[in-house]
N, C-alpha and C. Protein backbone atom coordinates (compact mmCIF):
# COMPACT_ATOMS: atom_id res chain seq x y z
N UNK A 1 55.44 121.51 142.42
CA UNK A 1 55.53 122.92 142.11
C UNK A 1 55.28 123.77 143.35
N UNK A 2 54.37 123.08 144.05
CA UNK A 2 53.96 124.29 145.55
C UNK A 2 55.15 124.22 146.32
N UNK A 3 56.03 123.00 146.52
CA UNK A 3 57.17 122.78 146.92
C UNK A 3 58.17 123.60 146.80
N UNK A 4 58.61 123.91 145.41
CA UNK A 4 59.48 124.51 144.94
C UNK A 4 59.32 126.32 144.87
N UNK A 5 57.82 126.44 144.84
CA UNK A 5 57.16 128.37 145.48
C UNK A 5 57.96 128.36 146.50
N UNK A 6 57.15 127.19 148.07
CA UNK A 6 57.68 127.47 148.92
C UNK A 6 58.90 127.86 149.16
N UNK A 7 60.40 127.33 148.50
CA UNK A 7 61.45 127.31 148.49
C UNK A 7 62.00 128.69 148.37
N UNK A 8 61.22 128.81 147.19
CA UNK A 8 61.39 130.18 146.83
C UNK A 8 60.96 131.87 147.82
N UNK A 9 59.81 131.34 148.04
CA UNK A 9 59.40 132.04 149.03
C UNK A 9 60.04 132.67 150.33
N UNK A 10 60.28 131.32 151.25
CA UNK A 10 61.77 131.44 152.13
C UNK A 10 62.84 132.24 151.43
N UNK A 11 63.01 132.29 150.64
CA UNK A 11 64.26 132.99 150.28
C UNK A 11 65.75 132.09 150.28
N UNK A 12 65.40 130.48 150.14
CA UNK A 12 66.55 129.45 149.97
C UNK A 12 67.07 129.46 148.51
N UNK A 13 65.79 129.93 147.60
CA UNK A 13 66.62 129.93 146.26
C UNK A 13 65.86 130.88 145.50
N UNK A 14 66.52 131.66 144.51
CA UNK A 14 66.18 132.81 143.74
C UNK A 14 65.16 132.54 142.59
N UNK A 15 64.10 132.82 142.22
CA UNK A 15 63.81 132.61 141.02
C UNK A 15 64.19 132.64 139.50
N UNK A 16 65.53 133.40 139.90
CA UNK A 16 65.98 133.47 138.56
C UNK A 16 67.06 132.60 137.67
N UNK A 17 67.11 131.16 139.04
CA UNK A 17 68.11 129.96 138.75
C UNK A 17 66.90 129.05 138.08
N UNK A 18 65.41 129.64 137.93
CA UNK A 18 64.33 128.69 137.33
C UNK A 18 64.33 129.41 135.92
N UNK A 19 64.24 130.37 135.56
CA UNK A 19 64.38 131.36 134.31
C UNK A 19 64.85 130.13 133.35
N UNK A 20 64.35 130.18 132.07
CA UNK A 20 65.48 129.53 131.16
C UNK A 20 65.19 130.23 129.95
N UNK A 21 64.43 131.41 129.79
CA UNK A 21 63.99 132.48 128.74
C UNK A 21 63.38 133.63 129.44
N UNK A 22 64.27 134.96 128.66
CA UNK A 22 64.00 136.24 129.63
C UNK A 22 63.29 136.73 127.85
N UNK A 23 62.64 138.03 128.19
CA UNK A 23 61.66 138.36 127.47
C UNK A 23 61.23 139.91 127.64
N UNK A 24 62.16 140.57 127.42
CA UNK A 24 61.80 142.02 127.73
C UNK A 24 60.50 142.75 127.05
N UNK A 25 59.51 143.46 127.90
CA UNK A 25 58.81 143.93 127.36
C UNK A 25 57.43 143.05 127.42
N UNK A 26 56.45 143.48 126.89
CA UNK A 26 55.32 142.80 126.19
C UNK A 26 54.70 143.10 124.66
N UNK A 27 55.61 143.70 124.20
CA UNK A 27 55.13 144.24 122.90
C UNK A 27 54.98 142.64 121.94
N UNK A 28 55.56 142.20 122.06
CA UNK A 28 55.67 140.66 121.17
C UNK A 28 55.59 139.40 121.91
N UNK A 29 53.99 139.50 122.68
CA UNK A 29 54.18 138.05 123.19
C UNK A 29 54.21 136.96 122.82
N UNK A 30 53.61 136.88 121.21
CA UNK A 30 53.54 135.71 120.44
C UNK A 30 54.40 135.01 120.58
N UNK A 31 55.76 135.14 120.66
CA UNK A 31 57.00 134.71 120.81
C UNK A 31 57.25 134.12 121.92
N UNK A 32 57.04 134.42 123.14
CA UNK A 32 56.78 133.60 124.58
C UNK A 32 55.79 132.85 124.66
N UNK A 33 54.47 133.04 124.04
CA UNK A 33 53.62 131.70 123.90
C UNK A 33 53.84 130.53 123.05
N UNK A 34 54.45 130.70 122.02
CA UNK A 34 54.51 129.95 121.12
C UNK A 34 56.06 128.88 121.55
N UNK A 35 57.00 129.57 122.26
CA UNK A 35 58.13 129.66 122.97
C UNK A 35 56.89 127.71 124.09
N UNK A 36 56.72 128.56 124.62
CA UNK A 36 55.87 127.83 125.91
C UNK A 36 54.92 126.62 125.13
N UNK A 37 54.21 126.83 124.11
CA UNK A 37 53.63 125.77 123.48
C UNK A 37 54.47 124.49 122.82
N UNK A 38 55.69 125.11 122.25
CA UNK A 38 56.84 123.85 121.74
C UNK A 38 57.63 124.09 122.74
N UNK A 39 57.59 123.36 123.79
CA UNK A 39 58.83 123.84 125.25
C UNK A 39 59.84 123.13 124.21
N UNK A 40 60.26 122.17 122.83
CA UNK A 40 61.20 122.01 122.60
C UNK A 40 62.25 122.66 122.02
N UNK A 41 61.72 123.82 121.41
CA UNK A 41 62.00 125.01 120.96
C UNK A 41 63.16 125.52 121.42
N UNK A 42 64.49 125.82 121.38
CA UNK A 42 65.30 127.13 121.94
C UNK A 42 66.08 126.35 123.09
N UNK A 43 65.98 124.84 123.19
CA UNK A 43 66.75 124.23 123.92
C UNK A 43 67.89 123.81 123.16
């Protein structure tokens, strides 16, 4: 993972090719934790 910051960091690759759920807002985070607790979820 520190590997892949670094990468990012440099500016070799975007963070948003790691994204695999966007989440506007914070009004309803339940939904991104619970999202994150079954990572099998929404694949």
């Amino acid at each position: 993972m520190e590997r892949l910051a670094e990468v990012v960091m440099h500016g070799r690759m975007g963070p948003s090719l790691m994204a695999t759920h966007v989440f506007k807002g914070v009004d309803n985070p339940e939904e991104a934790l619970l999202l994150m607790k079954d990572k099998s979820r929404g694949t």
